[in-house]
N, C-alpha and C. Protein backbone atom coordinates (compact mmCIF):
# COMPACT_ATOMS: atom_id res chain seq x y z
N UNK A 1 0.85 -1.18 0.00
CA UNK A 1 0.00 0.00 0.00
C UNK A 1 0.89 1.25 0.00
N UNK A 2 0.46 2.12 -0.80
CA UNK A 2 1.20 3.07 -0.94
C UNK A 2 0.80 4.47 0.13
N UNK A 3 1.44 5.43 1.07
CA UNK A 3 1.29 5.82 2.20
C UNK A 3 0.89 7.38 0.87
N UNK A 4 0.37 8.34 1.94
CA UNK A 4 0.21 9.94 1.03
C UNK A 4 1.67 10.35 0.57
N UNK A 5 2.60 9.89 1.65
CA UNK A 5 3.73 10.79 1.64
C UNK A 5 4.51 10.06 0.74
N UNK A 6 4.59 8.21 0.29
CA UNK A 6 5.10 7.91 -0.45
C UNK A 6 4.87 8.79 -1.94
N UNK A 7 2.92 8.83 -1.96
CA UNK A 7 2.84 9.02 -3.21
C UNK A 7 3.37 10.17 -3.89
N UNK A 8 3.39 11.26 -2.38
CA UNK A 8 3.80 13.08 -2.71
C UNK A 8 5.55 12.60 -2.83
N UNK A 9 6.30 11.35 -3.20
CA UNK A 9 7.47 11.78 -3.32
C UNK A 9 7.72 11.60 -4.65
N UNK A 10 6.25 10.76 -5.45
CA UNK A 10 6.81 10.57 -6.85
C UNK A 10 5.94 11.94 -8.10
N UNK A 11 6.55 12.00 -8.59
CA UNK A 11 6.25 13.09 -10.05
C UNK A 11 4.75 13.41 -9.75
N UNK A 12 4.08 12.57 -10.17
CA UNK A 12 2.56 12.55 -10.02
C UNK A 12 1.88 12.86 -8.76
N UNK A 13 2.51 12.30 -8.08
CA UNK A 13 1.85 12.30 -6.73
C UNK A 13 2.27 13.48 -5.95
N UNK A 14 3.59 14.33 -6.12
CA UNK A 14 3.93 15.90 -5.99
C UNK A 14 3.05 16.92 -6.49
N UNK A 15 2.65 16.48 -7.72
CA UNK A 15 1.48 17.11 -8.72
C UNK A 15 0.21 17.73 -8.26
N UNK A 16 -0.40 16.02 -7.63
CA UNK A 16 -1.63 16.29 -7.23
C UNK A 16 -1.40 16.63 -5.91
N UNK A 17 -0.39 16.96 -4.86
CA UNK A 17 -0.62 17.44 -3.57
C UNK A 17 -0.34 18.73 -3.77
N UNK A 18 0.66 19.30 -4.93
CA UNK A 18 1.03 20.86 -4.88
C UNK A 18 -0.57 21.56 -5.78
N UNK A 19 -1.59 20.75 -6.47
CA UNK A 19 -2.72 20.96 -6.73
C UNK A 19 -4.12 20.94 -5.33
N UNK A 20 -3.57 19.73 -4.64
CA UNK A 20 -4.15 19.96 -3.55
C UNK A 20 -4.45 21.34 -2.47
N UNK A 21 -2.73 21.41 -2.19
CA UNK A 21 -2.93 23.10 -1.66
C UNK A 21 -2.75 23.79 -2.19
N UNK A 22 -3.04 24.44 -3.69
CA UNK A 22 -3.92 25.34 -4.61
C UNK A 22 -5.22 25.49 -4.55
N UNK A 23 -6.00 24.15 -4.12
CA UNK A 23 -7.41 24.17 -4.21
C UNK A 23 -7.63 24.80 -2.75
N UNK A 24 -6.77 24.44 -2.04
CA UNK A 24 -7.34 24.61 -0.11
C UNK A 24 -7.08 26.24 -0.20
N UNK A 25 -5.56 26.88 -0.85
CA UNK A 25 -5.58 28.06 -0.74
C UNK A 25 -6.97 28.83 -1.13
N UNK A 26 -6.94 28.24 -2.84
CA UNK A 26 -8.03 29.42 -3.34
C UNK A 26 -9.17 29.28 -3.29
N UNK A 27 -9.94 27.99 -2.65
CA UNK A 27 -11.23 28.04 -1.96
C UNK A 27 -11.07 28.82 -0.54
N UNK A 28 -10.07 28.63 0.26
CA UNK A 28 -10.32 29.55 1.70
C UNK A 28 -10.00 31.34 1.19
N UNK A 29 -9.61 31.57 0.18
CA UNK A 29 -9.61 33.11 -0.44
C UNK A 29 -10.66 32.95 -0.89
N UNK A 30 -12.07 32.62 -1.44
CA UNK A 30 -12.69 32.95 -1.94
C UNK A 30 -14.16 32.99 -0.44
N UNK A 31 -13.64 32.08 0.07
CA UNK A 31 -14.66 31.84 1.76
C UNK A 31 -14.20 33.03 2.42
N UNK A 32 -12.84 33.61 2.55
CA UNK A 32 -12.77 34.91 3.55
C UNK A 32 -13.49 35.96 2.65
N UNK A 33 -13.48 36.12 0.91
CA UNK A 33 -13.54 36.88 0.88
C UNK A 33 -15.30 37.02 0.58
N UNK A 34 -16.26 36.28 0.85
CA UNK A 34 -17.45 36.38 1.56
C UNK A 34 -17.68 36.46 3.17
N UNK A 35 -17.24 36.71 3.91
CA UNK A 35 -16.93 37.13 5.52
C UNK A 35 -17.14 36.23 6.41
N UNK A 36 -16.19 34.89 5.68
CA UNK A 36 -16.13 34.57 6.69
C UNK A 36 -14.74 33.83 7.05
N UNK A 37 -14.03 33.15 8.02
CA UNK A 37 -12.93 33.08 8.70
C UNK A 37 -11.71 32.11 7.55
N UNK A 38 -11.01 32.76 7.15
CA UNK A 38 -9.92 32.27 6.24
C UNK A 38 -9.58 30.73 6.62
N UNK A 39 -9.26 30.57 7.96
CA UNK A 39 -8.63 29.14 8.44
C UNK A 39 -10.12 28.34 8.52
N UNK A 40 -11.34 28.61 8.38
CA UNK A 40 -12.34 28.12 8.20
C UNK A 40 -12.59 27.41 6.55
N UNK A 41 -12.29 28.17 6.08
CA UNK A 41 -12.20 27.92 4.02
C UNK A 41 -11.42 26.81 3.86
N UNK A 42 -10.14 27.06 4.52
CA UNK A 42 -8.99 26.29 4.40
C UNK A 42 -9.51 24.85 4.59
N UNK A 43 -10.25 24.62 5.88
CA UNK A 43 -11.04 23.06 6.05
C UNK A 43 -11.63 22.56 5.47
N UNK A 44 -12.87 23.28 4.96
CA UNK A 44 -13.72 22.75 3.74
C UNK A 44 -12.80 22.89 2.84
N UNK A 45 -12.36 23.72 2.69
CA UNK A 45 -11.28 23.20 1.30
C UNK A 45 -10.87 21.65 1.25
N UNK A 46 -10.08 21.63 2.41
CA UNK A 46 -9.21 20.34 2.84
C UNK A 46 -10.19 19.30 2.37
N UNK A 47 -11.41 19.57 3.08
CA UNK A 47 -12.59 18.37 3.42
C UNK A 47 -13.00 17.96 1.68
N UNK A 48 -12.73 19.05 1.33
CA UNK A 48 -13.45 18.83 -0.42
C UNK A 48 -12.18 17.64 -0.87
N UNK A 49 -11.10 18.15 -1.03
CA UNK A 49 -10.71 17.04 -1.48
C UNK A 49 -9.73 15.77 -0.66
N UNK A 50 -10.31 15.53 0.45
CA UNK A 50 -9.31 14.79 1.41
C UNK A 50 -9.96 13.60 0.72
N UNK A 51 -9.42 12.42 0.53
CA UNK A 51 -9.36 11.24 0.22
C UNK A 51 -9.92 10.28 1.25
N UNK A 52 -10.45 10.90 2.13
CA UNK A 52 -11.09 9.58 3.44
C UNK A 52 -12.10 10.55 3.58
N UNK A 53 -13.42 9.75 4.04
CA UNK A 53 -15.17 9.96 3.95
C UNK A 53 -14.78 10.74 5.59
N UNK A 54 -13.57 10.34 6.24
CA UNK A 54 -13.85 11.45 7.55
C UNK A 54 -12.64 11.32 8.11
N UNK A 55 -11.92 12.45 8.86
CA UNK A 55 -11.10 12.66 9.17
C UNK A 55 -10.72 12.80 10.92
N UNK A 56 -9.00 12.83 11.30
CA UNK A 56 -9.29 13.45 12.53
C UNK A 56 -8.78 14.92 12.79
N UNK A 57 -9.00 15.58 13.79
CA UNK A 57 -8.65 16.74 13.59
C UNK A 57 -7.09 17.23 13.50
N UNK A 58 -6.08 16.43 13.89
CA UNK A 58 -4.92 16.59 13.40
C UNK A 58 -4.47 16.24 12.04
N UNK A 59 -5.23 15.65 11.43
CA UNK A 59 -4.93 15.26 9.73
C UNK A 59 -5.76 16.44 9.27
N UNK A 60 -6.75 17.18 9.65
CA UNK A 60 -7.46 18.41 9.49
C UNK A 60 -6.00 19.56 9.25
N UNK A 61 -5.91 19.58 10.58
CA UNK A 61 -4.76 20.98 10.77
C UNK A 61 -3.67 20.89 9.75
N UNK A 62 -2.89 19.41 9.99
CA UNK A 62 -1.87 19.28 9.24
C UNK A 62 -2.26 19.94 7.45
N UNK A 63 -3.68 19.22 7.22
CA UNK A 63 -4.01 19.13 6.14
C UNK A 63 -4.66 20.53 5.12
N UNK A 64 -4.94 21.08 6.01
CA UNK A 64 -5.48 22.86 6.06
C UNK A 64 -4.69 23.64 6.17
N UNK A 65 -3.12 23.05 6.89
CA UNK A 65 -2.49 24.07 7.34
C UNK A 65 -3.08 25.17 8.31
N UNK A 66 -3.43 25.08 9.26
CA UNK A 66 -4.26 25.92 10.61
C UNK A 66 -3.87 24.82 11.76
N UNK A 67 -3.92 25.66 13.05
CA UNK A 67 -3.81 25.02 14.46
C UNK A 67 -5.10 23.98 14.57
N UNK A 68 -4.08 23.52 15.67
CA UNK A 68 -5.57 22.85 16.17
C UNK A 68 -6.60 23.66 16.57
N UNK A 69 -6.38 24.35 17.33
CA UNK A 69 -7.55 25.39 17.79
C UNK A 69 -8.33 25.87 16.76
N UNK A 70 -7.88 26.29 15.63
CA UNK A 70 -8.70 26.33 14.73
C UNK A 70 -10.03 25.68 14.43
N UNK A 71 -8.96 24.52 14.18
CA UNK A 71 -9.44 22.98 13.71
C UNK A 71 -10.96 22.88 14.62
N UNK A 72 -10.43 22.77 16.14
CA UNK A 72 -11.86 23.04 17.05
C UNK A 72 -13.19 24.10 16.79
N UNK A 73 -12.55 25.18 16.69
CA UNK A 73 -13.31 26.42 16.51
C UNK A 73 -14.36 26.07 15.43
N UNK A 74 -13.92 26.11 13.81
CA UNK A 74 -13.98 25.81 13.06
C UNK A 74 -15.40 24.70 12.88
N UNK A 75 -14.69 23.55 13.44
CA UNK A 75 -15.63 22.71 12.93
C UNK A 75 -16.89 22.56 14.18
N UNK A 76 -16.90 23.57 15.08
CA UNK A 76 -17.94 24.03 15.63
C UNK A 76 -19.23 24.46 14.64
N UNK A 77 -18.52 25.67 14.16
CA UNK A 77 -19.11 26.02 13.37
C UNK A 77 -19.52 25.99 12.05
N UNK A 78 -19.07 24.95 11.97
CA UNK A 78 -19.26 24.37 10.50
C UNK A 78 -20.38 23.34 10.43
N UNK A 79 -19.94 22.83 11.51
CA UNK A 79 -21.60 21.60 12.02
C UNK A 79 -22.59 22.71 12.17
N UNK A 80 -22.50 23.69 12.38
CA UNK A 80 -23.43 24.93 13.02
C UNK A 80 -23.78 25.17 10.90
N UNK A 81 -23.71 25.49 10.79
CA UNK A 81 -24.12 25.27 9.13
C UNK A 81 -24.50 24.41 8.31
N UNK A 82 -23.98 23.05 9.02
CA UNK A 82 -24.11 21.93 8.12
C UNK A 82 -23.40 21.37 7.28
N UNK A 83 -22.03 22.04 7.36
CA UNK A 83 -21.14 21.61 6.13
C UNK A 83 -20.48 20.36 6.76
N UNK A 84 -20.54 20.12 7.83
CA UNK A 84 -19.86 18.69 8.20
C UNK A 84 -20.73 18.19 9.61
N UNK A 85 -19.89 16.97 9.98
CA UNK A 85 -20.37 16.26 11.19
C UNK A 85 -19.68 15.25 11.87
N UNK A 86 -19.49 14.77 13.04
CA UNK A 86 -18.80 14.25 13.89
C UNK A 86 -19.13 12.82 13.82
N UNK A 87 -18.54 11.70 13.59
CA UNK A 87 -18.85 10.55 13.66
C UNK A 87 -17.73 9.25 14.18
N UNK A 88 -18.60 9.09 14.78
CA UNK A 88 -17.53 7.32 15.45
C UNK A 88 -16.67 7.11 14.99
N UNK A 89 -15.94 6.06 15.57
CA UNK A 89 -15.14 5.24 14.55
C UNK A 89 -14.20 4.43 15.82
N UNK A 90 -15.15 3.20 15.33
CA UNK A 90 -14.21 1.98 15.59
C UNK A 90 -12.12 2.00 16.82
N UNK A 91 -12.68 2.11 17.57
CA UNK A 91 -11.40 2.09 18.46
C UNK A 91 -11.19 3.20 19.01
N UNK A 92 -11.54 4.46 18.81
CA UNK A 92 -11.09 5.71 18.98
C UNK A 92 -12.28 6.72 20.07
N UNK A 93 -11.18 6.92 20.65
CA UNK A 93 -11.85 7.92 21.64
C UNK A 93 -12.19 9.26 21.29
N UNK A 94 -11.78 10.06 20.26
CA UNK A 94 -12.20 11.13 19.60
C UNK A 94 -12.99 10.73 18.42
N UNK A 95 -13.52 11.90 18.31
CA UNK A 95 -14.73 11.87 17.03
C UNK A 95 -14.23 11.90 15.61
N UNK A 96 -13.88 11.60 14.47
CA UNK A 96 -13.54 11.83 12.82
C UNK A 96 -14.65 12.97 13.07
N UNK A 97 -14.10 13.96 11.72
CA UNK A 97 -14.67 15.31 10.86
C UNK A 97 -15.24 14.77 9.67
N UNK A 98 -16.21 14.74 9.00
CA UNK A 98 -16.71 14.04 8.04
C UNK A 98 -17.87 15.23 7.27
N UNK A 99 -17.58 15.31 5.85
CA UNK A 99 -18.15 16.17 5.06
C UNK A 99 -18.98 15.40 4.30
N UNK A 100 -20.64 15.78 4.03
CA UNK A 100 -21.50 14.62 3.28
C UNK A 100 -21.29 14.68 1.97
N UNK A 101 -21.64 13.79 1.04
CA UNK A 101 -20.97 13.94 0.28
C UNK A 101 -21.74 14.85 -0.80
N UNK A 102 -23.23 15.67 -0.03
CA UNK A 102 -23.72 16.33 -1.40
C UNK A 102 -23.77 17.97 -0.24
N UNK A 103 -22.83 18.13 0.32
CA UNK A 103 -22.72 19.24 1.37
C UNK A 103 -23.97 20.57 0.69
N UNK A 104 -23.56 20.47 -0.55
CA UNK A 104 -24.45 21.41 -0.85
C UNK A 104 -25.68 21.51 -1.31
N UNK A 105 -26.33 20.69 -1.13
CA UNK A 105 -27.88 20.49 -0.95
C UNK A 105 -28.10 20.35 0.11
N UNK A 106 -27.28 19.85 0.94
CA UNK A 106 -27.67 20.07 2.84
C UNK A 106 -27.29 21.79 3.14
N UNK A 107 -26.57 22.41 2.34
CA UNK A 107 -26.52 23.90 2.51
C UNK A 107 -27.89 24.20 2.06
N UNK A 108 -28.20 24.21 1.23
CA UNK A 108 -29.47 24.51 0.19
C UNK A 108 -30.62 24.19 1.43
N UNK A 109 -30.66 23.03 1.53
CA UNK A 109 -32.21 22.63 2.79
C UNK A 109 -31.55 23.32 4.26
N UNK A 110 -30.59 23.91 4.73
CA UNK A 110 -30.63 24.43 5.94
C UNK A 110 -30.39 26.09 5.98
N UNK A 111 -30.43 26.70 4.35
CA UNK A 111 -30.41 28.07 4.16
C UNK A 111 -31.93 28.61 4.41
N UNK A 112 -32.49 27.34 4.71
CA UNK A 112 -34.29 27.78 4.90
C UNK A 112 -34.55 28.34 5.69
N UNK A 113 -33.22 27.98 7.21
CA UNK A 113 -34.02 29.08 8.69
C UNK A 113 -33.43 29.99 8.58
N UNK A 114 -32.13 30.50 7.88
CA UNK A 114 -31.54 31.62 7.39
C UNK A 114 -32.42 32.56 6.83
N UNK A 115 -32.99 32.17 5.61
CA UNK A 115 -34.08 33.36 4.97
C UNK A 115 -35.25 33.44 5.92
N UNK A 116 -36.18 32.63 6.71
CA UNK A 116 -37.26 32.54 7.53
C UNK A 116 -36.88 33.87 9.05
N UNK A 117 -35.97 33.05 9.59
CA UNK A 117 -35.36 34.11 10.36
C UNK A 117 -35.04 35.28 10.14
N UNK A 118 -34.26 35.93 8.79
CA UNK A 118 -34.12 37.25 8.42
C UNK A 118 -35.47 37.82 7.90
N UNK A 119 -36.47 37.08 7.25
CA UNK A 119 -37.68 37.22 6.83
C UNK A 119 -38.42 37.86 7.96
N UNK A 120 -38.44 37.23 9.27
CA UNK A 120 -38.80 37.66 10.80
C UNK A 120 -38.21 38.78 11.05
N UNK A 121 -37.54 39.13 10.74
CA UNK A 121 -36.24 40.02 11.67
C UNK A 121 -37.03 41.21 10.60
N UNK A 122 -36.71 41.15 9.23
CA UNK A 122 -38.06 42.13 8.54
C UNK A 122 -38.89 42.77 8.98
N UNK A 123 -40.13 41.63 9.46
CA UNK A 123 -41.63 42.01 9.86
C UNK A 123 -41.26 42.50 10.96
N UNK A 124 -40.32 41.91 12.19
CA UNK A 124 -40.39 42.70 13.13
C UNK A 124 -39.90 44.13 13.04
N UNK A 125 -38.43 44.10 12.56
CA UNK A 125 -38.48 45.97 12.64
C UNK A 125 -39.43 46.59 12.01
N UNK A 126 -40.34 46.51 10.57
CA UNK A 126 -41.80 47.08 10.35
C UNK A 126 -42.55 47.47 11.43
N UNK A 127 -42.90 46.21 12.32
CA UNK A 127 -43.79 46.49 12.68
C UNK A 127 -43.92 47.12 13.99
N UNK A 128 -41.88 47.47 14.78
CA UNK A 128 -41.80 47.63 15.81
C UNK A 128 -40.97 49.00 15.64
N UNK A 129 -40.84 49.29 14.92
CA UNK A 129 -40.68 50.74 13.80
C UNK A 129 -41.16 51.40 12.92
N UNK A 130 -42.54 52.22 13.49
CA UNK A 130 -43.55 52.63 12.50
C UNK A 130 -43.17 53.77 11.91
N UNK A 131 -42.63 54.37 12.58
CA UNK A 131 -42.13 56.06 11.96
C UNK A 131 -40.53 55.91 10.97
N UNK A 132 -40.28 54.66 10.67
CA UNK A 132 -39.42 54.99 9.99
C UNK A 132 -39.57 55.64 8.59
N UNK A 133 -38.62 56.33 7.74
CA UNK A 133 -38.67 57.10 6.60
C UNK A 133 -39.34 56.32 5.72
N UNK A 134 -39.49 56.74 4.02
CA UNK A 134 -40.21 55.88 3.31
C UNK A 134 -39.14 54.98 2.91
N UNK A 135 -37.83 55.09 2.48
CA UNK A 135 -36.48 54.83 2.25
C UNK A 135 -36.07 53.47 2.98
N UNK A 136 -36.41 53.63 4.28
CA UNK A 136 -35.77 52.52 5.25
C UNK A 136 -37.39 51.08 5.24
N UNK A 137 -38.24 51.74 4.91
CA UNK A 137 -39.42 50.73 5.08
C UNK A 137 -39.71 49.94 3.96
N UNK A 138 -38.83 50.58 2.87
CA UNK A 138 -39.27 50.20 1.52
C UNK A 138 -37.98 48.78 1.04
N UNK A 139 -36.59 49.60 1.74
CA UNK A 139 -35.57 48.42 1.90
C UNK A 139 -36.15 46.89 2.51
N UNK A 140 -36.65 47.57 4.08
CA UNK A 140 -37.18 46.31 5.10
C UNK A 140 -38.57 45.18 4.08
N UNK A 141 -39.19 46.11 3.42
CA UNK A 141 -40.32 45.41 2.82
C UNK A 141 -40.04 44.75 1.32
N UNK A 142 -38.82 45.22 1.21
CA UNK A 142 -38.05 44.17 -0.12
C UNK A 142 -37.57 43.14 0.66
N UNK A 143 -36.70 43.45 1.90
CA UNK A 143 -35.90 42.24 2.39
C UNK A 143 -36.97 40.63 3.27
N UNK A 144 -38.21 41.74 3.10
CA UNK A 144 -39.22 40.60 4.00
C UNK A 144 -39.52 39.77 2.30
N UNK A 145 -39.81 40.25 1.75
CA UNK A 145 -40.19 40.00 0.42
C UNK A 145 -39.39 39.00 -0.74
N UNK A 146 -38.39 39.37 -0.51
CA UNK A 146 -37.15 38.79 -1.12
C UNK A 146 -36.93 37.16 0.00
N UNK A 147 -37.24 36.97 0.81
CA UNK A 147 -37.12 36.12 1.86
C UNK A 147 -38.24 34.98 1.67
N UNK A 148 -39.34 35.76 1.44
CA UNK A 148 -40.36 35.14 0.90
C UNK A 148 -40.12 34.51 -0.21
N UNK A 149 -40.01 35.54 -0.78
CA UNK A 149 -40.04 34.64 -2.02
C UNK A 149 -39.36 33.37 -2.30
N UNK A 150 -37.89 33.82 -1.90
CA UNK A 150 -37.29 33.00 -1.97
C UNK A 150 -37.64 31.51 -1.42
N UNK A 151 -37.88 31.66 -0.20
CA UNK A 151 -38.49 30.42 0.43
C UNK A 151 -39.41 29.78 -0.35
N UNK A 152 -40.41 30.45 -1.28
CA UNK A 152 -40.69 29.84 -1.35
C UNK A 152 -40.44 28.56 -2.66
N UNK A 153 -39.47 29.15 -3.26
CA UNK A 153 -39.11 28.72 -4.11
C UNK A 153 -37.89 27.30 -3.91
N UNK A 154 -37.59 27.39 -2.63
CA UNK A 154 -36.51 25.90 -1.63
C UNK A 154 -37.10 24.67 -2.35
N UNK A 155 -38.33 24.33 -2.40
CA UNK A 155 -38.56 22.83 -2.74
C UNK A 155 -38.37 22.48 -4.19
N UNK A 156 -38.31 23.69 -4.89
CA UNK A 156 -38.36 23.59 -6.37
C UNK A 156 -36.88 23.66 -6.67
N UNK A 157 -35.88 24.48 -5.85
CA UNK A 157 -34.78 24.09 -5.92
C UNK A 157 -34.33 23.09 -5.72
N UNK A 158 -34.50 22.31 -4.60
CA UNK A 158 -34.27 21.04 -3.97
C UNK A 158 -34.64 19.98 -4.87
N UNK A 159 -35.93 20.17 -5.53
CA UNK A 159 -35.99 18.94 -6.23
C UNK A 159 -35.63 18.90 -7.53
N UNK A 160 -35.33 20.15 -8.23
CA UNK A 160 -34.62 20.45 -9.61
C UNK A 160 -33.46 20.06 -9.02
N UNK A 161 -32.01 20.09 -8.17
CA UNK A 161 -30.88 19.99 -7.83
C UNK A 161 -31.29 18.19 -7.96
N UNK A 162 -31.97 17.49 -7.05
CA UNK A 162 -32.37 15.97 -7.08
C UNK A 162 -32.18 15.39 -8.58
N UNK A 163 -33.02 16.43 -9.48
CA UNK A 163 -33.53 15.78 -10.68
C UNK A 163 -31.97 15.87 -11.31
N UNK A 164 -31.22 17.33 -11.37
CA UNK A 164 -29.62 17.04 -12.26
C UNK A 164 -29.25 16.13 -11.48
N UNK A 165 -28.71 15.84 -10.23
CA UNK A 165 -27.68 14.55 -9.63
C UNK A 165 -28.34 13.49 -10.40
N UNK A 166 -29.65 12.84 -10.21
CA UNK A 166 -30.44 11.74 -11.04
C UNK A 166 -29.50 11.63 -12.56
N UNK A 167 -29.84 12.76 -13.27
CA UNK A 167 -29.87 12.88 -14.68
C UNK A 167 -27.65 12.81 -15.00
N UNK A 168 -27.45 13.12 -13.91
CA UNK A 168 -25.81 13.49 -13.76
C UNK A 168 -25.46 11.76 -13.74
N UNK A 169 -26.08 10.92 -13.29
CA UNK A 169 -26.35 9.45 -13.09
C UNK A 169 -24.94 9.23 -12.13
N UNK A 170 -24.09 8.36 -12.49
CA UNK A 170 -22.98 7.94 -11.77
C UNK A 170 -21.67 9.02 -12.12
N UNK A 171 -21.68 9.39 -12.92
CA UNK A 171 -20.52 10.41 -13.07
C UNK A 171 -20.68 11.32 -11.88
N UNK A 172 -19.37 11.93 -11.39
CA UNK A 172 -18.80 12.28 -9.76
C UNK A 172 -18.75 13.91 -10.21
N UNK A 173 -18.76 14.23 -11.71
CA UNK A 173 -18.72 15.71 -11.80
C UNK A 173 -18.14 16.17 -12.94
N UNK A 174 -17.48 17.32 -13.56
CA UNK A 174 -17.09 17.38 -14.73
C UNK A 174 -16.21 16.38 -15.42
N UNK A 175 -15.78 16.11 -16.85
CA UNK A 175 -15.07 15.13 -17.21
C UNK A 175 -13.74 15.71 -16.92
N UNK A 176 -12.91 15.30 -16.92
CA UNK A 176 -11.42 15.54 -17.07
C UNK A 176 -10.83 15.52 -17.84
N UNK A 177 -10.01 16.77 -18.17
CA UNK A 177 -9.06 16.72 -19.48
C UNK A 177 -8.59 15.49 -19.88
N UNK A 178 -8.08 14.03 -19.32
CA UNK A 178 -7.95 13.46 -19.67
C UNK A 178 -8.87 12.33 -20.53
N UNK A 179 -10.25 12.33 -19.75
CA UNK A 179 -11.50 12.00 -20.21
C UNK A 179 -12.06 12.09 -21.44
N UNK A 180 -11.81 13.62 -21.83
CA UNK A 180 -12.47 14.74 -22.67
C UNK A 180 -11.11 14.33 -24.00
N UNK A 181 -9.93 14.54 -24.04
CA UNK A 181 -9.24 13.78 -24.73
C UNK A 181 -9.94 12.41 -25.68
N UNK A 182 -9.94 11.47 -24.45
CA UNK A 182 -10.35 10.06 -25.17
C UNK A 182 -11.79 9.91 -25.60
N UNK A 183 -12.81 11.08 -25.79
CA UNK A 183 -13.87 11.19 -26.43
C UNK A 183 -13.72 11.05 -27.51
C-alpha cells in the first residue's frame, strides 16, 4: 500500500498534492472573501478534497495548514451550518470530521431558517418601527419579500438539484481533461 507521503514523493503524486494546496488556498480566499474566517475555508477546502469519507482533527490541521484550535473552533461552526459532522469510529476515543458527500444540498435545505429568520427580523423591525422614513421601510419590505419569495421557491430548488444529480447518473462531476481527450 502506498502511504500519502510515499505518493507526494513521486512526479505525479507531488502534482496532485502541490494541486491539492492550490485548491485549499483558493477556496479559503474565496470563503474569507465572503466574511467569513480564512482558516475556516482552508477546512472545507481540505474536506473537499481529502481522500477519506472522515477525518481526525490533526490530519485536518496538518491538512489545512491551521492550528488545532482552529481545527476546534472551526468545525464548531461548521456543524453549526451543516457543512460537516462528527462521527464514530471503531477504536477511537475522539470523534472523525466528516463532510456529506452532497454538502451542498444540505446547505441549500438548511439556508431555509436563514431566509425565515431574516424574513422575521423584517416584519419585526416594520412592525416595531412605524415612523421609519419611506427609504428605510421600503428596503425592510423588499428584504421581507425577497425572503419570501425566496423560500418559497426551496422545494423547487431542492428537487430540480435531485432531478440534475439523477440525470448526472454515476458520473462524480465534470469530465477531465484526460477523459475529454479520449472522447
Amino acid at each position: 500500500m502506498v502511504t500519502g507521503m510515499e505518493r507526494a514523493q513521486e512526479p505525479q503524486g507531488r502534482e496532485e498534492q502541490e494541486f491539492r494546496d492550490d485548491f485549499v488556498t483558493r477556496f479559503a480566499e474565496y470563503w474569507q472573501s465572503q466574511g467569513r474566517p480564512k482558516s475556516e475555508g482552508r477546512i472545507v477546502g481540505y474536506l473537499l478534497v481529502a481522500d477519506r469519507d472522515a477525518v481526525d482533527a490533526e490530519e485536518i490541521a496538518v491538512g489545512a495548514g491551521v492550528s488545532r484550535g482552529s481545527v476546534s473552533q472551526s468545525v464548531r461552526r461548521l456543524r453549526e451550518l451543516g457543512f460537516v459532522s462528527l462521527v464514530s469510529a471503531p477504536g477511537r476515543r475522539s470523534k472523525l470530521v466528516s463532510m456529506d458527500e452532497d454538502v451542498w444540498g444540505g446547505f441549500l435545505r438548511n439556508e431555509r431558517s436563514y431566509l425565515r429568520h431574516q424574513r422575521d427580523l423584517a416584519a419585526s423591525a416594520l412592525e416595531r418601527l412605524p415612523d421609519l422614513g419611506e427609504s428605510s421601510r421600503r428596503r425592510l419590505g423588499n428584504m421581507y419579500d425577497y425572503m419570501t419569495w425566496l423560500d418559497g421557491y426551496h422545494e423547487t430548488l431542492l428537487s430540480r438539484w435531485e432531478e440534475y444529480k439523477a440525470r448526472r447518473g454515476e458520473r462524480d462531476g465534470p469530465k477531465t481533461s484526460k477523459e475529454q481527450r479520449n472522447v
